[in-house]
N, C-alpha and C. Protein backbone atom coordinates (compact mmCIF):
# COMPACT_ATOMS: atom_id res chain seq x y z
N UNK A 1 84.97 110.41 128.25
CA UNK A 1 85.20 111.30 127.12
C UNK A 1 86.23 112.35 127.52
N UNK A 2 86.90 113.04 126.82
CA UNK A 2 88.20 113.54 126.77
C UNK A 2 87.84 115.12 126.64
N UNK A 3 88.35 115.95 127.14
CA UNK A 3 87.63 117.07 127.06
C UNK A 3 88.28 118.10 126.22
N UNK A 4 87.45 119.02 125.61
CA UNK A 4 87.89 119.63 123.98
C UNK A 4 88.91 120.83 124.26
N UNK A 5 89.93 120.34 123.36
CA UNK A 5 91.69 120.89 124.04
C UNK A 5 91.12 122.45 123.23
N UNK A 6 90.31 122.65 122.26
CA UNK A 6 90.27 123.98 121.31
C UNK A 6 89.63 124.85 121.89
N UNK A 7 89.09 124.89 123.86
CA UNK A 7 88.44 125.13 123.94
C UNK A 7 88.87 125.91 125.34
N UNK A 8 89.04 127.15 125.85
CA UNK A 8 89.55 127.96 127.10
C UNK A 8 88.95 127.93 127.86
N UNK A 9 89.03 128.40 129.27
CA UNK A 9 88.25 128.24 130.21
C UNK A 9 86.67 129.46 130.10
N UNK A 10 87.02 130.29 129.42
CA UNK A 10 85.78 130.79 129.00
C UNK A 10 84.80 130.35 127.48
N UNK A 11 85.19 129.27 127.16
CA UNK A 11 84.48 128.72 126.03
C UNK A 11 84.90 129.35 124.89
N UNK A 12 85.83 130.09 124.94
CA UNK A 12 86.40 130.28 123.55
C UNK A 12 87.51 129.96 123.06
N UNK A 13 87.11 129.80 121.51
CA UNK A 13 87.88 128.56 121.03
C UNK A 13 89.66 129.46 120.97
N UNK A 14 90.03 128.00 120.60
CA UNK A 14 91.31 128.45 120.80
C UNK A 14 92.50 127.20 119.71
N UNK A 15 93.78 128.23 119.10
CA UNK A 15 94.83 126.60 118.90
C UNK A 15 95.44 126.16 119.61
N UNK A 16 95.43 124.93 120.08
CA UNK A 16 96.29 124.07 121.10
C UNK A 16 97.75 123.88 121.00
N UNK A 17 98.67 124.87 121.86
CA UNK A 17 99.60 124.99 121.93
C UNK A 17 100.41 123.44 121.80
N UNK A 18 100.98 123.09 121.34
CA UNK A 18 101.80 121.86 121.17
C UNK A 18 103.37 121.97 121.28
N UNK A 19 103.89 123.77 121.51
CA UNK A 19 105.36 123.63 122.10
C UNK A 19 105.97 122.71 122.54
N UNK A 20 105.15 122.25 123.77
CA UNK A 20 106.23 121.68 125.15
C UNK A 20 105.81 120.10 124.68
N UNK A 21 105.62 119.84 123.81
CA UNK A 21 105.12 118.30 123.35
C UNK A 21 106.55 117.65 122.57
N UNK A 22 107.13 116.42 122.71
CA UNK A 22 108.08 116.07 122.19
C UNK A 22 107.64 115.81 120.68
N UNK A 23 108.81 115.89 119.75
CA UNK A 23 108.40 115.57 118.56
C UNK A 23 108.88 113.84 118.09
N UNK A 24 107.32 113.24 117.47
CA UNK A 24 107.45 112.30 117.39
C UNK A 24 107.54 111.66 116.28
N UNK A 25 107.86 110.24 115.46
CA UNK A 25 107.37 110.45 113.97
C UNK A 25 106.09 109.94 114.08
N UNK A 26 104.92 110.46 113.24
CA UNK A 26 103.62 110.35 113.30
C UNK A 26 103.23 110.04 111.39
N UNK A 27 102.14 109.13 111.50
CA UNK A 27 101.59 108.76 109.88
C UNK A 27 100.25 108.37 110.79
N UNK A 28 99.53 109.20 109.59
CA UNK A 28 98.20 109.06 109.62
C UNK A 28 98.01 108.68 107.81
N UNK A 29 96.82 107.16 107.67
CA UNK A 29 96.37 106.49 106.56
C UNK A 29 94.75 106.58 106.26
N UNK A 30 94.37 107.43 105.59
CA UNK A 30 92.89 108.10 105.52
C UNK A 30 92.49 107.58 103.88
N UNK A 31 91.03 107.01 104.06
CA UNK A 31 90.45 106.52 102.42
C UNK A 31 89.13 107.43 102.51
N UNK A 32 88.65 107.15 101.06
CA UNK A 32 87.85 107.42 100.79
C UNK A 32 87.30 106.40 99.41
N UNK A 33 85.89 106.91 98.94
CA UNK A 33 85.54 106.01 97.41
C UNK A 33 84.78 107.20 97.36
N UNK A 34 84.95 107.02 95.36
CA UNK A 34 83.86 107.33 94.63
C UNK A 34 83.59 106.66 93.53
N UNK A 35 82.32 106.41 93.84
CA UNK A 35 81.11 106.07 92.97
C UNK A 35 80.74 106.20 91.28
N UNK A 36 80.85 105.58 90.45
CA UNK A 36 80.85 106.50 89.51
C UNK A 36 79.80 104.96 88.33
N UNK A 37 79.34 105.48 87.23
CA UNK A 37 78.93 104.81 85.91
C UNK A 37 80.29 103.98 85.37
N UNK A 38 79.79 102.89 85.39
CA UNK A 38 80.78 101.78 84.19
C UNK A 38 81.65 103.00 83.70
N UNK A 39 80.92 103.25 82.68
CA UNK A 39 81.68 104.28 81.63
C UNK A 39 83.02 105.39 81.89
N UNK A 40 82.23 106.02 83.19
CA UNK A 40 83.05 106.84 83.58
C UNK A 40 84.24 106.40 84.08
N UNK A 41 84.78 105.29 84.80
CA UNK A 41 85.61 104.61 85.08
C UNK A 41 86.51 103.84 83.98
N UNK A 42 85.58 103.60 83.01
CA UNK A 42 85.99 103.00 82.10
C UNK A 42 87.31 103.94 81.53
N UNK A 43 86.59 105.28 81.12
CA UNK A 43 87.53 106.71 80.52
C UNK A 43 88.40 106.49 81.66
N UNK A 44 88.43 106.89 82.95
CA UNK A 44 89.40 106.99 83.67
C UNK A 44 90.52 106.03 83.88
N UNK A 45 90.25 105.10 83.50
CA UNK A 45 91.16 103.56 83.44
C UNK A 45 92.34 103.69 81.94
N UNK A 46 90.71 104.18 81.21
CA UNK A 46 91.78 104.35 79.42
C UNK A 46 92.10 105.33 79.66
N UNK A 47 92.53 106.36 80.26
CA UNK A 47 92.90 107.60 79.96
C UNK A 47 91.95 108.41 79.31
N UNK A 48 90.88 108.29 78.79
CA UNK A 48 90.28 108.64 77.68
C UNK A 48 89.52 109.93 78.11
N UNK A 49 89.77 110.68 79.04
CA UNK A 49 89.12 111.90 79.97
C UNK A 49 89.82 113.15 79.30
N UNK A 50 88.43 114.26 78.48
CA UNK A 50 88.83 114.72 77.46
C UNK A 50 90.50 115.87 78.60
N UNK A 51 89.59 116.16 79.97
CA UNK A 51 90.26 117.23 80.70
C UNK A 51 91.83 116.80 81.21
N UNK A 52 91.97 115.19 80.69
CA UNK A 52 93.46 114.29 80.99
C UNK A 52 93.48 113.62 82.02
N UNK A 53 94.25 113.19 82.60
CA UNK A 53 95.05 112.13 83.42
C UNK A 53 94.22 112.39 84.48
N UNK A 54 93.42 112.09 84.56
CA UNK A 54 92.44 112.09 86.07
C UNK A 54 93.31 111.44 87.20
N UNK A 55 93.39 110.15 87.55
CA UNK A 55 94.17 110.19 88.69
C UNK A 55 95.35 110.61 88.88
N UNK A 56 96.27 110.90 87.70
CA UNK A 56 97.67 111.93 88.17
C UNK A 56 96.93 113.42 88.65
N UNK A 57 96.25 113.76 88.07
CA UNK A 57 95.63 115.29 88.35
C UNK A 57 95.02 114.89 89.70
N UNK A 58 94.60 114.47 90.28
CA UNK A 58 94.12 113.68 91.15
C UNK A 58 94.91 113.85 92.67
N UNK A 59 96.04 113.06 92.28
CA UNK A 59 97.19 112.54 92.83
C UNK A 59 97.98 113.39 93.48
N UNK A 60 98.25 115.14 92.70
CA UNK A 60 99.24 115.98 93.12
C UNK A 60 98.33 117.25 93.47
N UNK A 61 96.41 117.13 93.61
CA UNK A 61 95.49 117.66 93.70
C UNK A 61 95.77 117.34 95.67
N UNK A 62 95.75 116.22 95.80
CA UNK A 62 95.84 115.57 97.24
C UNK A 62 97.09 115.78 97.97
N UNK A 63 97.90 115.93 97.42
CA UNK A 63 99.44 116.04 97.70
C UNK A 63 99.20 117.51 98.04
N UNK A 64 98.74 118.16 96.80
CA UNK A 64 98.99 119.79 97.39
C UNK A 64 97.49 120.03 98.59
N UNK A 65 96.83 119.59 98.94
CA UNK A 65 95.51 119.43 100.39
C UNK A 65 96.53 119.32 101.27
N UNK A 66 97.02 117.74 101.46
CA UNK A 66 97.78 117.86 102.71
C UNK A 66 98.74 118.76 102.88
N UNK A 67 99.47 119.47 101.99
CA UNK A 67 100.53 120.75 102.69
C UNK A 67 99.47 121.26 103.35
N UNK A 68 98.43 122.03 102.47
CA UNK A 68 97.54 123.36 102.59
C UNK A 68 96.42 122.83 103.57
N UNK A 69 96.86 122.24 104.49
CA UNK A 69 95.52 121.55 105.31
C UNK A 69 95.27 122.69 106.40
N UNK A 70 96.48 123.27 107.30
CA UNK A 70 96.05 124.38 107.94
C UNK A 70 95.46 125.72 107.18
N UNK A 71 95.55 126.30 106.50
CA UNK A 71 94.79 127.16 105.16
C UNK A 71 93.41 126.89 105.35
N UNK A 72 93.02 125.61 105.34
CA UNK A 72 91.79 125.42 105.29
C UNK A 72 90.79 124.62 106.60
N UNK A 73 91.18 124.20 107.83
CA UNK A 73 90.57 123.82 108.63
C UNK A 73 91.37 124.20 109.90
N UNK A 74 90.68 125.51 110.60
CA UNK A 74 90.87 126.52 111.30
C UNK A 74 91.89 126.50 112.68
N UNK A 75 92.14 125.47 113.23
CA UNK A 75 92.53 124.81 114.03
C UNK A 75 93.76 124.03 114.05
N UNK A 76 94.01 123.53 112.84
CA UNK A 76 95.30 122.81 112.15
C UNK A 76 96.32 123.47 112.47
N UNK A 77 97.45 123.20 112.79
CA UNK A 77 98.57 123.49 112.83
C UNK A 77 99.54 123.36 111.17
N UNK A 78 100.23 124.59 111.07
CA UNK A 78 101.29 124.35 109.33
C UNK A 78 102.09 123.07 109.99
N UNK A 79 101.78 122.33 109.26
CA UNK A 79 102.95 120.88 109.28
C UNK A 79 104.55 120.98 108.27
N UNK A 80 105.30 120.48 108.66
CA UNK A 80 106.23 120.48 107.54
C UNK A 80 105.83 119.02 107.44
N UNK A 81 105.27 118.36 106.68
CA UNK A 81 105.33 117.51 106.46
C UNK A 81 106.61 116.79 105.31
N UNK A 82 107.01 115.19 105.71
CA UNK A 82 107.96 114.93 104.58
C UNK A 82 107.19 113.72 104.24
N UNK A 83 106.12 113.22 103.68
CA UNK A 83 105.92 112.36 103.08
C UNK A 83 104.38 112.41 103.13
N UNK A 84 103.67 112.80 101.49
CA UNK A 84 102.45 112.23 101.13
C UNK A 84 102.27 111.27 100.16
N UNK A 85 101.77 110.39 100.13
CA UNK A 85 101.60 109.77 99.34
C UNK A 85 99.87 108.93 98.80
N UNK A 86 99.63 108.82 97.59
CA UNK A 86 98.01 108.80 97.75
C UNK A 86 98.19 107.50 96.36
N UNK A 87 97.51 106.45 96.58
CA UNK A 87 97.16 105.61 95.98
C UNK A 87 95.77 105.46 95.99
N UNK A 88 95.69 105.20 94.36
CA UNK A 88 93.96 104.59 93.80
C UNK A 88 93.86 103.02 93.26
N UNK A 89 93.05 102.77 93.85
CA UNK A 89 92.60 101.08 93.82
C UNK A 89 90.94 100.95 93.06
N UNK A 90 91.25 100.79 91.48
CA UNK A 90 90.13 100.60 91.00
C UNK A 90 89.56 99.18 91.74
N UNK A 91 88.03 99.62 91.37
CA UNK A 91 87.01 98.14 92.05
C UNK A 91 86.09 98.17 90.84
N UNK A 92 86.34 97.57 89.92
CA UNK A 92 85.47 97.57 88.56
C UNK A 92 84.36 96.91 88.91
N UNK A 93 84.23 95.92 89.94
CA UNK A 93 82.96 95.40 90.47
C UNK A 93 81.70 96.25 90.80
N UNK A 94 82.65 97.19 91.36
CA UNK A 94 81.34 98.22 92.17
C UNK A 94 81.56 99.12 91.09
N UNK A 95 82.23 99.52 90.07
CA UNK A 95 82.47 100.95 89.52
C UNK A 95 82.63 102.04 90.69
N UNK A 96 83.76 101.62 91.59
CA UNK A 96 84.13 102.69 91.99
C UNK A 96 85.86 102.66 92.08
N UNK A 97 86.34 103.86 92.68
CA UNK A 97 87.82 103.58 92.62
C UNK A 97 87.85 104.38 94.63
N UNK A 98 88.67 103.65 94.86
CA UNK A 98 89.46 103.63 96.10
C UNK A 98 90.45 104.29 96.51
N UNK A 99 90.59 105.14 97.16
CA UNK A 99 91.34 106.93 97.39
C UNK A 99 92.50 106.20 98.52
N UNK A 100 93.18 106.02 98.60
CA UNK A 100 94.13 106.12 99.86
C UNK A 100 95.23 106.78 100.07
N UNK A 101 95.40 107.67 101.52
CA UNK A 101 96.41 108.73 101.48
C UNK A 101 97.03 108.44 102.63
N UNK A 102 98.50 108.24 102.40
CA UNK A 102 99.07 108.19 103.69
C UNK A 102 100.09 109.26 103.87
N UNK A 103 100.21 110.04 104.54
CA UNK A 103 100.46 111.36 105.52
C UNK A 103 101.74 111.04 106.51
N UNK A 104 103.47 111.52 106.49
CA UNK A 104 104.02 111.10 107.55
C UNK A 104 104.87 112.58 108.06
N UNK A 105 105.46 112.87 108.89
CA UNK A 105 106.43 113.78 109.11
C UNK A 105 106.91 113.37 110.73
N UNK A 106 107.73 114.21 111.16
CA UNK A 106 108.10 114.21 112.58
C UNK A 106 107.73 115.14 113.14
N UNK A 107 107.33 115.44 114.27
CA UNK A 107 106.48 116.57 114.81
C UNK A 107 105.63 116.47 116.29
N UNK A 108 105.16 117.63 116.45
CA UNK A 108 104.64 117.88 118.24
C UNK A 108 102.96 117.18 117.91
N UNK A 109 102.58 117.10 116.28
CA UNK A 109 100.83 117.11 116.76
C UNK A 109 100.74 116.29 115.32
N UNK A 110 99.56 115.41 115.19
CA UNK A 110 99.44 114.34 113.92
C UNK A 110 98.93 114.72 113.26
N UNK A 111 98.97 113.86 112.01
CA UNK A 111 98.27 114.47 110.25
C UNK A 111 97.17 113.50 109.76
N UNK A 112 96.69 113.33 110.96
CA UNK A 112 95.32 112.69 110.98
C UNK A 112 94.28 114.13 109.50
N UNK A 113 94.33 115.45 110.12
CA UNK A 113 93.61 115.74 109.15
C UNK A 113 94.17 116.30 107.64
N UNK A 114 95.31 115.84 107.62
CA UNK A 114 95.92 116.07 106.96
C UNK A 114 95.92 114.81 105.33
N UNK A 115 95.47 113.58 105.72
CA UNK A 115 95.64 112.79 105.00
C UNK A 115 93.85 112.67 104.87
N UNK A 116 92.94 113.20 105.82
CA UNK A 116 91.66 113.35 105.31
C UNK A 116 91.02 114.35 104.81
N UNK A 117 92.19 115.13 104.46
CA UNK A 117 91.82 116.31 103.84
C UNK A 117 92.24 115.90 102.09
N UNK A 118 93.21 115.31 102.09
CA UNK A 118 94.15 114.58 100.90
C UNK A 118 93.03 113.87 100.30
N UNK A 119 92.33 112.82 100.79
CA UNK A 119 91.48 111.80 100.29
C UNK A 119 90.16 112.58 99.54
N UNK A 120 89.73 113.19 100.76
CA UNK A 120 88.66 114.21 99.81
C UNK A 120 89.01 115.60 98.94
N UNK A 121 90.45 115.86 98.68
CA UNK A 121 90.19 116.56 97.67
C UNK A 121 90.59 115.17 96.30
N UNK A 122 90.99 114.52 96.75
CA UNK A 122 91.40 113.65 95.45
C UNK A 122 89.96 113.29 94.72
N UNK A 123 89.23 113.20 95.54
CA UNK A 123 87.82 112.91 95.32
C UNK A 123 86.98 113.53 94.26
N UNK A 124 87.46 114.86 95.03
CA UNK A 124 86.40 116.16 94.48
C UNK A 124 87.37 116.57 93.14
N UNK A 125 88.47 116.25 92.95
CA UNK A 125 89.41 115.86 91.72
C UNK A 125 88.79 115.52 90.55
N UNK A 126 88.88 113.92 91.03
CA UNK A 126 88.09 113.48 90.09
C UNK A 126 87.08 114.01 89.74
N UNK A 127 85.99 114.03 90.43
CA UNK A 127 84.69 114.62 90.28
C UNK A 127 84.64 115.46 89.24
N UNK A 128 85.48 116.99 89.12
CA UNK A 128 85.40 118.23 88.59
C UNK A 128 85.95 117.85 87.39
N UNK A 129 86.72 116.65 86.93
CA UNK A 129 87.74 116.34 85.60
C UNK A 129 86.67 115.61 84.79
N UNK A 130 85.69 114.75 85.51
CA UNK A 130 84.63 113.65 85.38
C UNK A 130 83.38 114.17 85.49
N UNK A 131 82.83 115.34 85.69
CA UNK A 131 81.25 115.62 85.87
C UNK A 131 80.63 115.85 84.39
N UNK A 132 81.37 116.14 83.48
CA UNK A 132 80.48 116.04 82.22
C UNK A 132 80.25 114.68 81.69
N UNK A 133 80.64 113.73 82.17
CA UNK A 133 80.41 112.71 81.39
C UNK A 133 79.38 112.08 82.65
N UNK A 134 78.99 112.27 84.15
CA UNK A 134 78.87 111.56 85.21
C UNK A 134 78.63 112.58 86.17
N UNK A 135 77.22 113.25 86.07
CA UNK A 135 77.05 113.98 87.58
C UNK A 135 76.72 113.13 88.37
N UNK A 136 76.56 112.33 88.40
CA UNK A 136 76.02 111.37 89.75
C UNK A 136 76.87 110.48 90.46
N UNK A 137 78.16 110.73 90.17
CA UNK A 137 79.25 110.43 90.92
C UNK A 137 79.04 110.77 92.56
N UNK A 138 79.45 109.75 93.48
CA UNK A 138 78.97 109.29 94.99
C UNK A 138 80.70 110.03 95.53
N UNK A 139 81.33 110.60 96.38
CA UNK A 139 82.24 110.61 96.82
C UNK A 139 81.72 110.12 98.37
N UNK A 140 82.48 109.01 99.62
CA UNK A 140 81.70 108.66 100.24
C UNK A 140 82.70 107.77 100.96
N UNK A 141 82.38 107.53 102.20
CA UNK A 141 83.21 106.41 102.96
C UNK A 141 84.56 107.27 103.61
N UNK A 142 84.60 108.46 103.82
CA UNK A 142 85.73 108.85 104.01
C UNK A 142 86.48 108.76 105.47
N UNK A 143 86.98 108.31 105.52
CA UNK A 143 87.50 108.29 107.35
C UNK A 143 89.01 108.09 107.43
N UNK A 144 89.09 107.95 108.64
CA UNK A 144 90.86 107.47 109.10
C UNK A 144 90.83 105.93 109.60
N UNK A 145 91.71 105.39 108.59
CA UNK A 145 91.98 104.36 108.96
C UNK A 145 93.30 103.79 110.26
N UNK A 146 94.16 104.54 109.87
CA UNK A 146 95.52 104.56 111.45
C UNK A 146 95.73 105.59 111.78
N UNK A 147 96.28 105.72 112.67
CA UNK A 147 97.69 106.79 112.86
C UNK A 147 98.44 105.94 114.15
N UNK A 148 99.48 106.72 113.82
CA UNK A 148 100.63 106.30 114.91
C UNK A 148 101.40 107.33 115.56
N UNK A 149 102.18 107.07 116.40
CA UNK A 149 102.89 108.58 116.90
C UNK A 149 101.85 109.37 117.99
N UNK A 150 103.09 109.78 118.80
CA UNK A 150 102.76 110.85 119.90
C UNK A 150 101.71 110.24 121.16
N UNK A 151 101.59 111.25 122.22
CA UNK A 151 101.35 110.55 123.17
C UNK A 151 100.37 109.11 123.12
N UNK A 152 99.06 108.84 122.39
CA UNK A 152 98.24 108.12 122.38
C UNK A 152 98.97 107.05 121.82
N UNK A 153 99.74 107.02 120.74
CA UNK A 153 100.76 105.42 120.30
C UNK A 153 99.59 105.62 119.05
N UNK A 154 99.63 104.74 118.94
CA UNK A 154 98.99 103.94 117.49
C UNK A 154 97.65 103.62 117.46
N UNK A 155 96.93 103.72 116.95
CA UNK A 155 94.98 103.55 116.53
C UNK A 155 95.04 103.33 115.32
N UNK A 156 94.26 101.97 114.93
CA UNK A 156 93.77 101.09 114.22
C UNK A 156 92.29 101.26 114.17
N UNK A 157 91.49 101.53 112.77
CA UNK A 157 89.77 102.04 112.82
C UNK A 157 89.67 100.29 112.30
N UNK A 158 88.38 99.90 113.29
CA UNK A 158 88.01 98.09 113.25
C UNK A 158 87.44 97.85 111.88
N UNK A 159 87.42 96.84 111.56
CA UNK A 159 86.50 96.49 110.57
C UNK A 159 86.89 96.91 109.27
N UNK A 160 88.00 96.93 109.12
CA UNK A 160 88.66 97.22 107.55
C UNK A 160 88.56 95.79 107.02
N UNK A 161 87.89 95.79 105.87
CA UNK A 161 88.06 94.79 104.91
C UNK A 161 89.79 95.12 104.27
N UNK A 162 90.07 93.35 103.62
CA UNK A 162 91.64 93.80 103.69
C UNK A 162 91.72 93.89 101.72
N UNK A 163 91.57 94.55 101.29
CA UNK A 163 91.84 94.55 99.92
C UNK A 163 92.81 94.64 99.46
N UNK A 164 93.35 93.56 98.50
CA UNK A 164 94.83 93.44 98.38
C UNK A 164 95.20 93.90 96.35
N UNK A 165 94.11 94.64 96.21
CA UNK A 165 94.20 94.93 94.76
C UNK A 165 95.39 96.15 94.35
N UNK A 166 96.08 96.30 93.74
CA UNK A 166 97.17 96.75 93.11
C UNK A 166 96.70 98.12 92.79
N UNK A 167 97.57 99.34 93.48
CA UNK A 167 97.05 100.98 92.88
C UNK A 167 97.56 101.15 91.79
N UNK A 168 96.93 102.24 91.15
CA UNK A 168 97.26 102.75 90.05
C UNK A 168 97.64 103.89 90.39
């Protein structure tokens, strides 16, 4: 096990200087699902969501997370990031829809939380556009699927089913 870089020789926490680190290009690809009633999916598919365009509202909900990812998780470094991008993959089988955010820039440190910060606000998006029709909406499954870049190279999370369904 690797020992915790946020952390000084007197146990207090700390941000991990990343100066003297070369800058690399780095993409981190983070999902998530939520859960929802036939119905509710149904509106979200027709448009028919009185509060509007749920996954565009959605979409630039996640876009603006990953800028604002240091803002909100204490440790993060401000990224300039140049590329978010977030695709939804309905699964009318399960009634759920499928969050995916992929995160890229050039830089000393990765946007690993940057694209899992993206996925779950897209989530909680939906949710807040969709709770009158559907409190029992599941947001769930959220993790990192790659990243690439910088010293470690590239990580692949096992066991991805390969779904080849078309975003919206």
């Amino acid at each position: 096990m690797t020992e915790f870089t946020h952390l000084d020789d007197q146990g207090h926490v700390r941000m991990v200087d990343v100066g003297k680190k070369p800058e690399t290009a780095r993409t981190a690809v983070a999902t998530a699902t939520i859960a929802m009633h036939p119905d509710t999916l149904a509106r979200i598919l027709d448009e028919k969501v009185k509060k509007g365009n749920v996954l565009e509202t959605a979409r630039i909900a996640a876009i603006m997370a990953a800028k604002k990812t240091a803002e909100l998780i204490p440790m993060c470094h401000p990224l300039n990031i140049t590329h978010a991008g977030i695709d939804f993959f309905p699964e009318p089988d399960t009634n759920c829809i499928r969050i995916q955010a992929t995160v890229s820039l050039t830089g000393r440190t990765g946007v690993e939380m940057e694209a899992l910060t993206a996925v779950s606000v897209a989530g909680l998006t939906i949710y807040d556009m969709c709770k009158s029709y559907d409190r029992a909406m599941v947001l769930s499954g959220i993790r990192l699927l790659s990243k690439s870049g910088g010293k470690s190279g590239t990580w692949q999370a096992g066991n991805i089913s390969e779904n080849k369904s078309t975003p919206v």
